[in-house]
N, C-alpha and C. Protein backbone atom coordinates (compact mmCIF):
# COMPACT_ATOMS: atom_id res chain seq x y z
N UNK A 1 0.82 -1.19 0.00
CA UNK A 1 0.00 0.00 0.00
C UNK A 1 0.86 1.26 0.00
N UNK A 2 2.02 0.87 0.53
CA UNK A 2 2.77 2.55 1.03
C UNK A 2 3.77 2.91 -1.10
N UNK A 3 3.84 1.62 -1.84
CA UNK A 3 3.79 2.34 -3.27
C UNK A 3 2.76 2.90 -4.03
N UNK A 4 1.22 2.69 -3.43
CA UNK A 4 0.16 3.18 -4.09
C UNK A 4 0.16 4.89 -3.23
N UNK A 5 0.29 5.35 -1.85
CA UNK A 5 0.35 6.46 -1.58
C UNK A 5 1.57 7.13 -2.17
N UNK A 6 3.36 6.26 -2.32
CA UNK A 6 3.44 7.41 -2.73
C UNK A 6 3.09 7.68 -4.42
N UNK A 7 2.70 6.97 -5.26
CA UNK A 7 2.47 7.59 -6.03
C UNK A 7 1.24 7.60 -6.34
N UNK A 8 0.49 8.08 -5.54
CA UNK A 8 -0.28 8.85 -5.42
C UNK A 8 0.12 10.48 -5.16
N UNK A 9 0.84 10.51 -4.29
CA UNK A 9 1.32 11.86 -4.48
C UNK A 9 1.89 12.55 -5.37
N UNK A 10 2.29 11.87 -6.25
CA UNK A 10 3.26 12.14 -7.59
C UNK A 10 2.03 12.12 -8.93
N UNK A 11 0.80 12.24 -8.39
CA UNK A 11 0.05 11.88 -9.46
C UNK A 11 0.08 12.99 -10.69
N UNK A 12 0.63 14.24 -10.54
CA UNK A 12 0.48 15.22 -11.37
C UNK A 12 1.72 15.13 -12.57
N UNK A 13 2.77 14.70 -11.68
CA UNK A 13 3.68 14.04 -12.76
C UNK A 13 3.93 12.63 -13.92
N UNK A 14 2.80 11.93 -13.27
CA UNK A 14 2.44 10.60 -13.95
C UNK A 14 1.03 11.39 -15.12
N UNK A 15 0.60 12.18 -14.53
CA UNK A 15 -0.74 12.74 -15.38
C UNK A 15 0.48 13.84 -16.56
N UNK A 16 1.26 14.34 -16.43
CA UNK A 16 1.76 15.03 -17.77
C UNK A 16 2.88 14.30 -18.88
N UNK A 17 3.18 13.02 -18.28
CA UNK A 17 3.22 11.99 -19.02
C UNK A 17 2.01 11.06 -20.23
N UNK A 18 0.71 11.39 -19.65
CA UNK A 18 -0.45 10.95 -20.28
C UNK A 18 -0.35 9.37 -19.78
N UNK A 19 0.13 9.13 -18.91
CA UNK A 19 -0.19 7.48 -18.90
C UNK A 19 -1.26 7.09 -17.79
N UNK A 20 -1.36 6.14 -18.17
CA UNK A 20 -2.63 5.34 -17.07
C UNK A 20 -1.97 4.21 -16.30
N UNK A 21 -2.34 4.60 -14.60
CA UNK A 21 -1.59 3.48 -13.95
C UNK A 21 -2.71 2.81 -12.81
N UNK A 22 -2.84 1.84 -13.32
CA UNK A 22 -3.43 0.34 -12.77
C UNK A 22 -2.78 -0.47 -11.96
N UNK A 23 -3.54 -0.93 -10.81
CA UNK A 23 -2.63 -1.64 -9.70
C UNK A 23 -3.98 -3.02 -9.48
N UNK A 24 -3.35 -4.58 -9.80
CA UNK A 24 -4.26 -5.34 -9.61
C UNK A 24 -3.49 -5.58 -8.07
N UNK A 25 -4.45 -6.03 -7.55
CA UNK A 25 -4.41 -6.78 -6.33
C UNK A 25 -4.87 -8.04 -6.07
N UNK A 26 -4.10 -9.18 -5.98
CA UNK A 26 -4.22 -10.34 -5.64
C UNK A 26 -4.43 -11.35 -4.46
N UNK A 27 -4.48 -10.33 -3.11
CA UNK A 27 -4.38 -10.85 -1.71
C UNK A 27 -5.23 -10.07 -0.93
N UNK A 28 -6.46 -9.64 -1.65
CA UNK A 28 -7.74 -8.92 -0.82
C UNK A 28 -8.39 -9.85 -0.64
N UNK A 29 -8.30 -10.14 0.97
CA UNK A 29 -9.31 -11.13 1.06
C UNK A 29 -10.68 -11.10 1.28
N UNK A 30 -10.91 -9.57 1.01
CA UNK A 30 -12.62 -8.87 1.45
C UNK A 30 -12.92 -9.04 0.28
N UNK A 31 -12.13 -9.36 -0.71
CA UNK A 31 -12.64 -8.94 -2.11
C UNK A 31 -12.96 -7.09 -2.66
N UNK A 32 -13.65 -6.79 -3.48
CA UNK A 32 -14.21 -5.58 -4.45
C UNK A 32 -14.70 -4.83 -2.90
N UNK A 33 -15.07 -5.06 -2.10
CA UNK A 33 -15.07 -3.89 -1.26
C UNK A 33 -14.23 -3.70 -0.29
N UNK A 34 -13.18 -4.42 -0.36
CA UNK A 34 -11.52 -4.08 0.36
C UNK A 34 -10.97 -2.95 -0.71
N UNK A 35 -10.83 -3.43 -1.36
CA UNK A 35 -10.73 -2.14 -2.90
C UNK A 35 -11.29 -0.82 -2.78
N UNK A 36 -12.46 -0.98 -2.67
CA UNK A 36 -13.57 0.62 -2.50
C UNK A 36 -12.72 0.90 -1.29
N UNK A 37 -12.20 0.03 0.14
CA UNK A 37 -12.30 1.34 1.57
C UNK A 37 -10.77 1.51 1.00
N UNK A 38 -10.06 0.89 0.32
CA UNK A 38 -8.34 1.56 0.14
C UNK A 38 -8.30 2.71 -0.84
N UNK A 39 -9.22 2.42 -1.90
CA UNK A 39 -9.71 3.84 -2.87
C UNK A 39 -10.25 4.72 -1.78
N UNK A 40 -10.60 4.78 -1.28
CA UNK A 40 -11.46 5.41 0.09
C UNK A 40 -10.31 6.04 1.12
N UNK A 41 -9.46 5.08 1.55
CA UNK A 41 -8.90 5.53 2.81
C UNK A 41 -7.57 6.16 2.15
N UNK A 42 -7.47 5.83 0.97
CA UNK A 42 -5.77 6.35 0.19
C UNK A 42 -6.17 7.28 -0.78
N UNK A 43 -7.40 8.21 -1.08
CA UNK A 43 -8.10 9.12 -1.75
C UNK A 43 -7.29 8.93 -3.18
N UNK A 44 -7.18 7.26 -3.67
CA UNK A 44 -6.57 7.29 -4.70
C UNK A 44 -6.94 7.47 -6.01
N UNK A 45 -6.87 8.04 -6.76
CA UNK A 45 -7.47 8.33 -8.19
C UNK A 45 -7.13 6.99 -9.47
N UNK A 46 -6.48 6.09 -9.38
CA UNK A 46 -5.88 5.15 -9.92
C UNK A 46 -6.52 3.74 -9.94
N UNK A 47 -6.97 3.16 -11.47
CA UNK A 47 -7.79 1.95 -11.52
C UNK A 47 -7.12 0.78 -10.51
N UNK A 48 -7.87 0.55 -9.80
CA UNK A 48 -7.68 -1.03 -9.20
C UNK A 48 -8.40 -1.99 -9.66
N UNK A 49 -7.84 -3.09 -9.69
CA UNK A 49 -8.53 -4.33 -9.81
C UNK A 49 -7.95 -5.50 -8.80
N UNK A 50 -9.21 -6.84 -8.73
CA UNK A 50 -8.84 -7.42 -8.37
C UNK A 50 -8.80 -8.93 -8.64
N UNK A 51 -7.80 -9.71 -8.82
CA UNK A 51 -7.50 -11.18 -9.16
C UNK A 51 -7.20 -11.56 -8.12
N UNK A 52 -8.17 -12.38 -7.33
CA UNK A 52 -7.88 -13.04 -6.66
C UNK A 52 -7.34 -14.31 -6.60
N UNK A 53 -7.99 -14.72 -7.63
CA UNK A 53 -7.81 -16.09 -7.94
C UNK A 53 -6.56 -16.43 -9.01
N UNK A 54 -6.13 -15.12 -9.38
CA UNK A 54 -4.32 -15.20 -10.30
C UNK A 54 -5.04 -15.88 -11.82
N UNK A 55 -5.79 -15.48 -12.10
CA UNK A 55 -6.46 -16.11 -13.28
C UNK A 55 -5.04 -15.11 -14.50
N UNK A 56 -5.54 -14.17 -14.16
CA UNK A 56 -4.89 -13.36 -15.57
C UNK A 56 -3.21 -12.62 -14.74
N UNK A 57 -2.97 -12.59 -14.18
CA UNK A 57 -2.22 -11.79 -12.78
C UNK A 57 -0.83 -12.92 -12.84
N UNK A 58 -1.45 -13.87 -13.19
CA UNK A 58 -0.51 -15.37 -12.74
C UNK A 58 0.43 -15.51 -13.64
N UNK A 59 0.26 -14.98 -15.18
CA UNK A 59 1.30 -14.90 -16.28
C UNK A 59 2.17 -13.89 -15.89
N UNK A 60 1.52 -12.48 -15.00
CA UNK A 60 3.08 -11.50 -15.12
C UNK A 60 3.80 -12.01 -14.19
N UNK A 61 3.28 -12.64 -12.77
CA UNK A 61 3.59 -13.31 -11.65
C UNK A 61 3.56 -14.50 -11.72
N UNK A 62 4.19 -15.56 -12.01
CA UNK A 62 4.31 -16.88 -11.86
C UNK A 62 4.67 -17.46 -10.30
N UNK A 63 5.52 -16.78 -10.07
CA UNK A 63 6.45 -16.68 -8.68
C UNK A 63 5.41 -16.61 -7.51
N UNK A 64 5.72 -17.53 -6.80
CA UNK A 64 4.79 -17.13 -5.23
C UNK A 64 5.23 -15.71 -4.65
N UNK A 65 4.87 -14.61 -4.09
CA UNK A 65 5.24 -13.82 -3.29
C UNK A 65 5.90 -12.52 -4.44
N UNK A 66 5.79 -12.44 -5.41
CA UNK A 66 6.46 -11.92 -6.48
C UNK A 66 5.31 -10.39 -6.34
N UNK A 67 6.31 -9.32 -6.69
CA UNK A 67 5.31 -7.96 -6.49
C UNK A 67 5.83 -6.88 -7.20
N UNK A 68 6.37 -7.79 -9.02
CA UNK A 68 6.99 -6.96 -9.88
C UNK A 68 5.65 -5.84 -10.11
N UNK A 69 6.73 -5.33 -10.59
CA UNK A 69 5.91 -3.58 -11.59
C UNK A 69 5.99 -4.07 -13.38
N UNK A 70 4.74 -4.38 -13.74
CA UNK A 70 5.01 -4.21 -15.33
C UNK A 70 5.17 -3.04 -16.11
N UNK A 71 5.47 -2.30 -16.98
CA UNK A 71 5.32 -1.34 -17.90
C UNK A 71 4.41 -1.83 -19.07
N UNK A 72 3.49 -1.75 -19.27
CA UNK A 72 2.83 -2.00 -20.79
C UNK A 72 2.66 -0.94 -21.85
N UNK A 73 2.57 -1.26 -22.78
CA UNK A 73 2.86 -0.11 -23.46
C UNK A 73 1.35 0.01 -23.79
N UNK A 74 0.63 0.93 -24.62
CA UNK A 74 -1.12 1.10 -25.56
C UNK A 74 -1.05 0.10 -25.98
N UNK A 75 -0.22 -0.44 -26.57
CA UNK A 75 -0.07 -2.15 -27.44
C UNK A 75 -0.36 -2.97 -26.73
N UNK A 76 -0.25 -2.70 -25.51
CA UNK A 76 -0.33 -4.13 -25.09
C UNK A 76 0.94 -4.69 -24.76
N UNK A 77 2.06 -4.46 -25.42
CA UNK A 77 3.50 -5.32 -25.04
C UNK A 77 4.13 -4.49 -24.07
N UNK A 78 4.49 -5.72 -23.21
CA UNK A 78 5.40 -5.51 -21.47
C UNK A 78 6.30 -4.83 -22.40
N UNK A 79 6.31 -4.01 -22.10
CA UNK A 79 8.52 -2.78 -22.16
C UNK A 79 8.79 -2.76 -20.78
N UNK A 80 8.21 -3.18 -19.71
CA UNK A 80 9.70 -3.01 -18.77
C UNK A 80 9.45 -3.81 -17.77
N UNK A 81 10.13 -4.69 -16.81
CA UNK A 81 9.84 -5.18 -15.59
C UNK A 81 10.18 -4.82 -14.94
N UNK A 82 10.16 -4.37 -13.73
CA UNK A 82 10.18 -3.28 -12.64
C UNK A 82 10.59 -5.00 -11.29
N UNK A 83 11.33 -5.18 -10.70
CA UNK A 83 11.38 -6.14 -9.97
C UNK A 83 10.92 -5.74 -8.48
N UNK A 84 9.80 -6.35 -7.65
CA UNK A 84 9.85 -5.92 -6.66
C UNK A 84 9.68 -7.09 -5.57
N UNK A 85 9.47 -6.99 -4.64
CA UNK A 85 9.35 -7.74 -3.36
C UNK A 85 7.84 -7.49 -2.19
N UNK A 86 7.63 -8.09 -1.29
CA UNK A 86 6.18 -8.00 -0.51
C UNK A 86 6.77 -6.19 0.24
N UNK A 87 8.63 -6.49 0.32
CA UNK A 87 8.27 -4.75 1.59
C UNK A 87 9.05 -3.80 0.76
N UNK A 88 9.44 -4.20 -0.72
CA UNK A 88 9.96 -3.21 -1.42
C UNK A 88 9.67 -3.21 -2.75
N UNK A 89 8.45 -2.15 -3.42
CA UNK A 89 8.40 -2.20 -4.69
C UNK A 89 8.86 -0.91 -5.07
N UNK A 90 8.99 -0.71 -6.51
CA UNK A 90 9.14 0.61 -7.36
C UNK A 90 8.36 1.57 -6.96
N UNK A 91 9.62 2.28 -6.91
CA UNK A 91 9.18 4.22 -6.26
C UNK A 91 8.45 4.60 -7.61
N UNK A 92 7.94 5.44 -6.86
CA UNK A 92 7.49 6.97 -8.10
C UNK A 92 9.22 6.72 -9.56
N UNK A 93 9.98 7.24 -8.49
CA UNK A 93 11.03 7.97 -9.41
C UNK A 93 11.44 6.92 -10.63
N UNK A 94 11.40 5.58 -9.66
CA UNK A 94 11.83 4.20 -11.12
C UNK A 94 10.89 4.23 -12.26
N UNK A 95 9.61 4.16 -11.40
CA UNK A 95 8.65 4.05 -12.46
C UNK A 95 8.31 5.46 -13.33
N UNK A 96 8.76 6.16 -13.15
CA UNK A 96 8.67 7.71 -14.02
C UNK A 96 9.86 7.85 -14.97
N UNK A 97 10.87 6.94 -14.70
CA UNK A 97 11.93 7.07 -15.25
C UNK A 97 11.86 5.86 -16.31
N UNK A 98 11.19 4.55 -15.94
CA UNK A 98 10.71 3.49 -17.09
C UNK A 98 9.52 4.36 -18.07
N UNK A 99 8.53 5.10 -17.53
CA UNK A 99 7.56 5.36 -18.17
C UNK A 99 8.60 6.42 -19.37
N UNK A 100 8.96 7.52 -19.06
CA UNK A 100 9.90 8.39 -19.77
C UNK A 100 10.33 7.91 -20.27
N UNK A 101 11.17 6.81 -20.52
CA UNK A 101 12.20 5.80 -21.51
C UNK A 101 11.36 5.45 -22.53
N UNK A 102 10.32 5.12 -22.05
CA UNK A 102 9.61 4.14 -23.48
C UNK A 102 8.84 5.22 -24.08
N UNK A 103 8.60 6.46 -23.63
CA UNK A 103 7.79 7.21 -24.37
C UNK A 103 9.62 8.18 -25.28
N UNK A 104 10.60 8.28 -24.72
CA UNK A 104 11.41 9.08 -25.49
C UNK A 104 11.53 8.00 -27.20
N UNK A 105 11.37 6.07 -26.20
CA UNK A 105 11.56 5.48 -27.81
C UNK A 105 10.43 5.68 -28.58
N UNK A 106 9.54 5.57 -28.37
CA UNK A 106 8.66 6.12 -29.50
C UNK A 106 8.27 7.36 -30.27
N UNK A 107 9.13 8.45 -29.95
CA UNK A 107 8.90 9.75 -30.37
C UNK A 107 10.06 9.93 -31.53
């Protein structure tokens, strides 16, 4: 949760990039209204979803305990893996700095 606040705070710099950032969650065990009170209690502006069951979640994550960051591009194709862990994922700054990379290659 503490990578969804901070970038949440950074949201104005992820918004003049134009990108859209989505966070599934796989270990709500309230389900779709554990989701609503963290949208709720983290005044987050950012799509959540949730796989509980690793149906679609399970190809970027194969790994038990695995809490990479993907990059996808509009296409659809992964450009970056972001490696993370259960008490350490990608800051704002990594992920602003993957997002920036793949938008300088396409320009």
């Amino acid at each position: 949760m503490q990578q969804l606040v901070e970038l949440q705070k950074r949201t104005d710099t992820f918004n003049d990039l134009n990108v859209d950032l989505a966070f599934v969650f796989r270990e709500e065990s309230v389900g779709v209204n554990g989701l609503r009170k963290k949208r709720s209690k983290h005044a987050t502006t950012y799509k959540l979803a949730l796989d509980n069951h690793k149906k679609s979640s399970a190809a970027y994550s194969p790994k038990p305990m695995t809490f990479d960051n993907h990059v996808i591009g509009s296409d659809g194709v992964v450009r970056n893996i972001m490696a993370g862990s259960l008490l350490k994922r990608a800051g704002a700054d990594a992920l602003f700095d993957a997002l920036k990379s793949i938008q300088s290659m396409n320009e």
